[in-house]
Structures are given as C-alpha cells and as structure tokens.
Protein backbone atom coordinates (compact mmCIF):
# COMPACT_ATOMS: atom_id res chain seq x y z
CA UNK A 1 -95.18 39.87 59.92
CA UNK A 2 -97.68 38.28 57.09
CA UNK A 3 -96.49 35.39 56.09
CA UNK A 4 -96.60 36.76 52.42
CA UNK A 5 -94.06 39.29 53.60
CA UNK A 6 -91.86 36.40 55.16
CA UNK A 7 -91.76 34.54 51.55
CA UNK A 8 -91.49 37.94 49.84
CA UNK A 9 -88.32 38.74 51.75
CA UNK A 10 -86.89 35.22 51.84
CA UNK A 11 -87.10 35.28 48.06
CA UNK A 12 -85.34 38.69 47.53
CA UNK A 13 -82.72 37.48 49.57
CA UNK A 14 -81.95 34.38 48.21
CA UNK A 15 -81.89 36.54 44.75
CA UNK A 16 -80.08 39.50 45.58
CA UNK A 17 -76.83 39.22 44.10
CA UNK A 18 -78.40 38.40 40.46
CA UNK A 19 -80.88 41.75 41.57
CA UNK A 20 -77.93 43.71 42.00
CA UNK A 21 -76.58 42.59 38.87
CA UNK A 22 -80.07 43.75 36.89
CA UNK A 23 -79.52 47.08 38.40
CA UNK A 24 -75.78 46.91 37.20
CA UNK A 25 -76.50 46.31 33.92
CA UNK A 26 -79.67 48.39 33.67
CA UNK A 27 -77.57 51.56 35.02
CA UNK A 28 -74.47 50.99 32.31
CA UNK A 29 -77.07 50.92 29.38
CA UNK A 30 -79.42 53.74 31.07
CA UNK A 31 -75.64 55.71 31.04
CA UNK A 32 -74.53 54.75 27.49
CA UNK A 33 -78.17 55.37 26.36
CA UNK A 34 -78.12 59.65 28.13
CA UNK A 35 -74.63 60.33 26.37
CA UNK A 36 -75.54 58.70 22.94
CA UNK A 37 -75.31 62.12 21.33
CA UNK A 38 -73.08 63.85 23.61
CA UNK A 39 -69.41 64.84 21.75
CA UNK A 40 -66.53 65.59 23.86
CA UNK A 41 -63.93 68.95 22.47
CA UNK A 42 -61.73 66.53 20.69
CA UNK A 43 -63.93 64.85 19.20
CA UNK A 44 -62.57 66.70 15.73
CA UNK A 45 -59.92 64.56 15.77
CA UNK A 46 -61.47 61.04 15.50
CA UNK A 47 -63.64 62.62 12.67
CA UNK A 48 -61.63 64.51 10.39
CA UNK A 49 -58.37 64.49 7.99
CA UNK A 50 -56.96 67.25 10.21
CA UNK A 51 -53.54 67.70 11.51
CA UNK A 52 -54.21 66.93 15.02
CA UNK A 53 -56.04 63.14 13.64
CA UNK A 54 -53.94 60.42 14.57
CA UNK A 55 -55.45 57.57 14.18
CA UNK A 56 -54.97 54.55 11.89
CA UNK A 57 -55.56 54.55 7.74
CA UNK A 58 -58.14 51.55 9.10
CA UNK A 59 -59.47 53.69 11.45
CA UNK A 60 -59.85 57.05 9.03
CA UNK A 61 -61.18 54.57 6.43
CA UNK A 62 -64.17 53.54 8.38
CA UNK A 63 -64.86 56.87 9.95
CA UNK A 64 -64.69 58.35 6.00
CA UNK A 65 -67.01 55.46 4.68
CA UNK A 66 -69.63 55.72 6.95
CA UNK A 67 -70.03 59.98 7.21
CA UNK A 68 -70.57 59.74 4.17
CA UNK A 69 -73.26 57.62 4.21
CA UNK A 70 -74.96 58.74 7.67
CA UNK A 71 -75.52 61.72 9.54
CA UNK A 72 -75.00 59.77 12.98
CA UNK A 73 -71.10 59.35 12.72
CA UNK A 74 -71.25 60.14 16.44
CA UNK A 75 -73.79 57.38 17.56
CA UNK A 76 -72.22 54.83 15.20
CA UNK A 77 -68.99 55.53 16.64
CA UNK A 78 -70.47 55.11 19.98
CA UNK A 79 -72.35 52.13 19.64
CA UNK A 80 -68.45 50.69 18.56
CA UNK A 81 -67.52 51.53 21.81
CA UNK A 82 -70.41 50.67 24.09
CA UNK A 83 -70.20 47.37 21.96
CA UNK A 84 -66.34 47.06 23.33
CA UNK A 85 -66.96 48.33 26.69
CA UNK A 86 -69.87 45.36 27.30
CA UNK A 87 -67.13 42.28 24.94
CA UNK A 88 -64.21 43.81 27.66
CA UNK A 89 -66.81 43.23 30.48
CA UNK A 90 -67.33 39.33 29.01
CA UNK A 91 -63.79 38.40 28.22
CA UNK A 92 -62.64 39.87 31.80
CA UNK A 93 -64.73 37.33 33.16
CA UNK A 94 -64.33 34.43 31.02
CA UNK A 95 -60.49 35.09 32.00
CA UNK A 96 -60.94 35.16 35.44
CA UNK A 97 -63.03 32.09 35.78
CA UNK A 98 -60.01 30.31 33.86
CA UNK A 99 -57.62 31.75 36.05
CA UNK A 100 -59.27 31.04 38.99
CA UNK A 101 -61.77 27.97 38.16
CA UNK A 102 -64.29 29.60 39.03
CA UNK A 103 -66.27 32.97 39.42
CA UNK A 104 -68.53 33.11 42.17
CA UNK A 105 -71.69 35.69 42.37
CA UNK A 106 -69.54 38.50 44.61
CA UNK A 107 -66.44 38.50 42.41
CA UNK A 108 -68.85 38.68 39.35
CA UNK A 109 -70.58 41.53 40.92
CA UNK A 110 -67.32 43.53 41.12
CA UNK A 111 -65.94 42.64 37.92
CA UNK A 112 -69.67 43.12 35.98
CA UNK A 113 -69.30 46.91 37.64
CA UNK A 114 -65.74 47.66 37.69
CA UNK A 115 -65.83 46.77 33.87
CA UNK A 116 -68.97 49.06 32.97
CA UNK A 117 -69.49 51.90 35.58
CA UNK A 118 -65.57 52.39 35.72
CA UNK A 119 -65.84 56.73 35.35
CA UNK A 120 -62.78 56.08 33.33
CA UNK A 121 -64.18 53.91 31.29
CA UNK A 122 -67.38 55.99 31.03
CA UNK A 123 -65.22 59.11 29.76
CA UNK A 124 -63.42 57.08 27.45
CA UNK A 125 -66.56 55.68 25.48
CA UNK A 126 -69.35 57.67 26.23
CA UNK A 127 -67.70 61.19 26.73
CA UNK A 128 -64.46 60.28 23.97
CA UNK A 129 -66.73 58.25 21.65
CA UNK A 130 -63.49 55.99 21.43
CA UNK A 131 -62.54 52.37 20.41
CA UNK A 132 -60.10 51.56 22.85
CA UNK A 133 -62.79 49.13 24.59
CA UNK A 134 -62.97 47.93 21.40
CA UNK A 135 -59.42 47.18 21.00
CA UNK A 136 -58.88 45.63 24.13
CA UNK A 137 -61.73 43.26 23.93
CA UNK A 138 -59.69 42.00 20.55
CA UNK A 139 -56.78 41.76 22.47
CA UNK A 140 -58.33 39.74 25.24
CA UNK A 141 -60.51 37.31 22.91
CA UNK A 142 -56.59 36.74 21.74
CA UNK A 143 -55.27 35.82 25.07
CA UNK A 144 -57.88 33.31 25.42
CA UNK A 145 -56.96 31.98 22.22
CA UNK A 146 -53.32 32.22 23.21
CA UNK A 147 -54.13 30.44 26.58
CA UNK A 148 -55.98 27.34 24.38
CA UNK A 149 -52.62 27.30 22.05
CA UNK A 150 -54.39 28.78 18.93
CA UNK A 151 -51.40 30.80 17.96
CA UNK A 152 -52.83 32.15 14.72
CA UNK A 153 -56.14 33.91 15.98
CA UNK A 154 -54.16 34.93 18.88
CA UNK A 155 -51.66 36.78 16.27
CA UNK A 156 -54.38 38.38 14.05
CA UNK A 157 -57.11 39.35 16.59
CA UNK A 158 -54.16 41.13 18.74
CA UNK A 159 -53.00 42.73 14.89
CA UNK A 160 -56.70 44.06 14.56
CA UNK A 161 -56.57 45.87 17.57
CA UNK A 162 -53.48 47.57 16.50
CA UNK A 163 -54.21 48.16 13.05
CA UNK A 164 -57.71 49.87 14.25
CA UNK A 165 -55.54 51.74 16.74
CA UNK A 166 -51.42 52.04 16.66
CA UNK A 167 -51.31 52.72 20.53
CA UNK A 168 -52.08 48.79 20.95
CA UNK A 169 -49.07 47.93 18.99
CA UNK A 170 -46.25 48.67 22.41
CA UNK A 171 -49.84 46.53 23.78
CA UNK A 172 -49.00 43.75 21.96
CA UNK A 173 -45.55 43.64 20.77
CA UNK A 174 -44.31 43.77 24.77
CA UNK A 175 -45.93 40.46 25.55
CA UNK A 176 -44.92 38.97 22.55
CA UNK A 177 -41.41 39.68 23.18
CA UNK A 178 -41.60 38.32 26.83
CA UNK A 179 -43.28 35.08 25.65
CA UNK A 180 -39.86 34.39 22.84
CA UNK A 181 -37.87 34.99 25.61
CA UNK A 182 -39.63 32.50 27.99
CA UNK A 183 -40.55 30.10 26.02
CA UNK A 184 -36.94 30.00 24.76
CA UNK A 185 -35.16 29.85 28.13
CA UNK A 186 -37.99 27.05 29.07
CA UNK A 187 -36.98 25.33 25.70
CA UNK A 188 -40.47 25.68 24.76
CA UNK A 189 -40.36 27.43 21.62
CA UNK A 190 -42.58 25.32 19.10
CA UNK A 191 -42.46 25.98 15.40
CA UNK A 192 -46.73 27.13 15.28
CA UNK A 193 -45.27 29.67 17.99
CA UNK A 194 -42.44 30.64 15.77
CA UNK A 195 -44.72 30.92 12.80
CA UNK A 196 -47.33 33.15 14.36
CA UNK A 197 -44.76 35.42 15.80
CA UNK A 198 -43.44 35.98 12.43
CA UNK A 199 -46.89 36.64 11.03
CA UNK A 200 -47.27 39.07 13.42
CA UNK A 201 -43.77 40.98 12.72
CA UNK A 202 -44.95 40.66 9.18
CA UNK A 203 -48.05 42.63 9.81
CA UNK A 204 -46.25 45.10 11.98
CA UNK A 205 -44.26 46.00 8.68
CA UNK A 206 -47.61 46.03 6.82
CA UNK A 207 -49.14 48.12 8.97
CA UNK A 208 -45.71 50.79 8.61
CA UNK A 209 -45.99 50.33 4.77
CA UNK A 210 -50.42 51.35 5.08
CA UNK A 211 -49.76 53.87 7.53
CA UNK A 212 -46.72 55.54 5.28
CA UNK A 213 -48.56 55.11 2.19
CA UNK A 214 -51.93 55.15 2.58
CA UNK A 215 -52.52 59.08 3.24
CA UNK A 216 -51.82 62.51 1.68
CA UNK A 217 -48.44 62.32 3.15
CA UNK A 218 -49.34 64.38 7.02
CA UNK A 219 -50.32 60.78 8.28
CA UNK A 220 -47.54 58.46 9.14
CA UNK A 221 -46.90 55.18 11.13
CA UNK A 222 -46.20 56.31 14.53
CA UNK A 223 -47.13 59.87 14.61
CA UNK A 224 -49.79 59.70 17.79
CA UNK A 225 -46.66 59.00 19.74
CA UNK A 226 -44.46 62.17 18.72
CA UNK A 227 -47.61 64.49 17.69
CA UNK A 228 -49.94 66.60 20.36
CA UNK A 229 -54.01 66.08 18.61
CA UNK A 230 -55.04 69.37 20.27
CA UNK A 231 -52.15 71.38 18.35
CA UNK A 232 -51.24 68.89 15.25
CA UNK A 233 -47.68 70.13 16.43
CA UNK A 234 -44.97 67.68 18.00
CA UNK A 235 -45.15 67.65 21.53
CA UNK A 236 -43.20 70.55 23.30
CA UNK A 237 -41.39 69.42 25.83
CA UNK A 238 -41.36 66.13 28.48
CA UNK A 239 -44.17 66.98 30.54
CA UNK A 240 -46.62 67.45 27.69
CA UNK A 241 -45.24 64.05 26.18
CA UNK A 242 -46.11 62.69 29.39
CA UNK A 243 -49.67 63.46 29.44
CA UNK A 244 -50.15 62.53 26.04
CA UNK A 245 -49.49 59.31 26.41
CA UNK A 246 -51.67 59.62 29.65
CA UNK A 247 -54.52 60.54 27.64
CA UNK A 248 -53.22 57.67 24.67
CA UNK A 249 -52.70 55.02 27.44
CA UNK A 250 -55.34 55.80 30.20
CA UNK A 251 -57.76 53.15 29.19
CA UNK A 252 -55.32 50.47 28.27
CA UNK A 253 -53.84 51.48 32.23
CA UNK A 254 -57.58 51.80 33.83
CA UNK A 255 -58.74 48.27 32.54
CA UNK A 256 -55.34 46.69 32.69
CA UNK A 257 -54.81 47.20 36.32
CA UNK A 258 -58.53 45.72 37.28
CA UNK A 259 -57.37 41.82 36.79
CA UNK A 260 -54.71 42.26 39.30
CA UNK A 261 -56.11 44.19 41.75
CA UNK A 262 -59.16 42.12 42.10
CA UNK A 263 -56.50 39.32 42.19
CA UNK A 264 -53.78 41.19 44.85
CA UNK A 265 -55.07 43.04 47.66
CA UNK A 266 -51.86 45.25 47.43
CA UNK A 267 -52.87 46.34 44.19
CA UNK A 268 -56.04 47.82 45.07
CA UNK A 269 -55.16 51.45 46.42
CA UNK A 270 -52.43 51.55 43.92
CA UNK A 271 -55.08 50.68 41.39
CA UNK A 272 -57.05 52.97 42.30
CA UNK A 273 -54.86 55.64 42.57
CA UNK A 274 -54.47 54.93 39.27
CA UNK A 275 -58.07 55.31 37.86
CA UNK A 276 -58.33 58.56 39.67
CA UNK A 277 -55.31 59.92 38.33
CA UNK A 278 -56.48 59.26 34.97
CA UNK A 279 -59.81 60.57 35.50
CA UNK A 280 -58.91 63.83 37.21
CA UNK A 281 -56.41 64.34 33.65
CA UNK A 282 -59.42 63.06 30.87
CA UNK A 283 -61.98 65.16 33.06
CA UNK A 284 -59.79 68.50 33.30
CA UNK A 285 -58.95 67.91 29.74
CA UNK A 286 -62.79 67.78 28.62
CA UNK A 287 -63.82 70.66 30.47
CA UNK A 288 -60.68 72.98 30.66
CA UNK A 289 -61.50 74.60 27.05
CA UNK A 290 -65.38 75.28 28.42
CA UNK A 291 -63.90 77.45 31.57
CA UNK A 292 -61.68 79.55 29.20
C-alpha cells in the first residue's frame, strides 16, 4: 500500500464520526428539500376555515395572513416545520449534554439522526406540513430555561407552544402540576415559582377566552380533542377517539420517548415499538384515501 493511501485512510478514520455526521445532515436537508411541495390528504385542514380545522385562532391567523399574501402557503408552512424539526434536533442535545455532562461523538451521532431521519418525524413535517416540531422545540428551549431557574421564559415559551397548538397545553400543564406538587412537599416552593405558575394559569384562561371568541362561533377552545378533522363531526365512538389522539399526540410520543431510551436500555424496544406504531397509523392514514 502507497504510502499516500496509508495517510489517506488514517485521516478518514480519525474523521469518521464528524463524516458520518455530514452525511446525516446532508440526507435530512436532501429529504426536506424532495417533499418541499408535496401535500399530504389532510392537508385541508391546516389551511382552511373548514369544519374539520382545529387548530388555534394563532395558528388560523398566520395561515390566513400569509395565503393571502403568497401562493407558497405549503412551502412556508414547511419551512416552519423543517425549522422545528432541526431547533428539536439542537435543544435535544444541549439537554443531554446537561444531563449527562457531556455528549460524546457516538451519542451525538444517534441523537443528530434519531432527531432528523426519525420516519415519524419525517411524516409529521415533511408529509403533514405540521408545527408540532415547532412546538416542541418551544417547549424544550423552556425546560432549559426552567433547568437555569428563569421561571418567566420558561412560562411563556411553553404558553407559545400551546397557543400555536392547543394539543401542547395537557404538554405543559402536566409538568407544571407535578413540579407544585414537588416543590411543595420538598418545601421548595419560591414566590418567582408561584408567580410564573400563575402567569401561566392566566394565559391558559386567555387562551379559552381567544379560542371562544376569536372565530365565527364553529371554533372553540378544546374542540381538536372532542372533534374528528377528517369528518368535522365529534368522534364516534372510543376507538376512533383513540386514534385521534394517536394522530394529535404521535409526535409529542415519537420525540418524547427518544431522551429516555437513549438514556435506559429498557426503553429502547418499547420505544421503538412505539415509533412504529405511530408510523404504521400516520402512514395508513395518508395513503388509505389513495387505495379507495
């Protein structure tokens, strides 16, 4: 072997890991870039006032202001999401490294493509043109902020997220409630902790008031939870409940179960399990209509 060779090789291997996270990142944008135009068969319902749209007055607001100013609704709303799928990807590992002091090349490897070549992921913001990547990068950036004690942007970056989106609001109301009750049996309950909380309940009623005000009267605070989009009837029975809130919660479920398992070993097939659950559902619900 040349010696050229020898140096050639010795050099790729002392760089692979940071190779293999070019080709990473170079696949998620190649991805995001082929489905920049693609819409999934519900995509009528993150565009227009009809009765199966159940998103936010926030939400409806932005979608309203820029159709009509742009013919790209679809890319716009896309770039949103590829824009939270890459901040979820950052504040995953800014989190880890503070959980675990540090975050060496492997670990970042699996995180970096758990985070952007997830297929649940993928079908969420590339096939669903959807901000739930957005939301939950606003909900991390606030745990970080919660972890360094800034109450306040912990409280209103966590309210954006649900004001964009109502299904983060069970998101971020559960931990909130857990944290009064242990900070309270720990005798740790400080009055900034007292005073964000009751900012936040105090945008929780704001965001009731909007949502029950702010519309032609078919839009109302909590109707994704008791309404099916693909019939803009309530939900029939259980089952369908069931996988509506599969379809509302799948994301939140797919990237909230990654921390863990990378964390757990015994979380890792359930985890999985998990993500392919989810997928199977959002796939068979994106193509079911097309084999009809």
């Amino acid at each position: 072997m040349l010696k050229l060779e020898e140096k050639i090789i010795e050099w790729i291997n002392g760089r692979l890991i940071y190779i293999a996270f070019i080709i990473v990142l170079v696949t998620a944008v190649w991805i995001r870039l082929a489905g920049w135009e693609y819409v999934g068969n519900d995509y009528h319902f993150y565009l227009y006032d009809i009765p199966g749209n159940c998103n936010s007055l926030l939400y409806r607001s932005i979608v309203a202001f820029l159709m009509e100013r742009s013919e790209f609704i679809v890319m716009l709303l896309k770039f949103f999401a590829y824009t939270g799928d890459f901040a979820v990807t950052f504040f995953t590992m800014v989190l880890w490294r503070r959980s675990h002091s540090h975050l060496n090349p492997v670990a970042a490897f699996f995180l970096l493509t758990a985070c952007l070549l997830s297929p649940v992921i993928l079908i969420y913001s590339m096939g669903g043109m959807r901000i739930d990547s957005l939301c939950m990068s606003l909900i991390l950036a606030g745990i970080l902020c919660l972890r360094s004690k800034l109450y306040f942007p912990a409280v209103l970056l966590a309210a954006a997220a649900a004001f964009l989106y109502p299904v983060y609001w069970p998101v971020v109301l559960t931990p909130a409630i857990w944290i009064v009750i242990k900070q309270k049996r720990d005798g740790q309950m400080t009055i900034h902790m007292t005073a964000a909380l009751f900012l936040l309940f105090c945008l929780l009623i704001l965001s009731v008031f909007l949502e029950n005000h702010g519309g032609d009267g078919s839009f109302y605070w909590g109707k994704l939870f008791v309404i099916n989009p693909h019939t803009g009837e309530a939900y029939a029975n259980p089952g369908q409940w069931l996988s509506g809130m599969l379809n509302l919660y799948g994301y939140c479920l797919a990237t909230g179960s990654l921390l863990p398992a990378f964390s757990r070993r015994r979380m890792r097939i359930p985890a999985l399990l998990l993500q392919l659950i989810i997928l199977l559902y959002m796939g068979w619900q994106q193509t079911s209509a097309l084999a009809i």
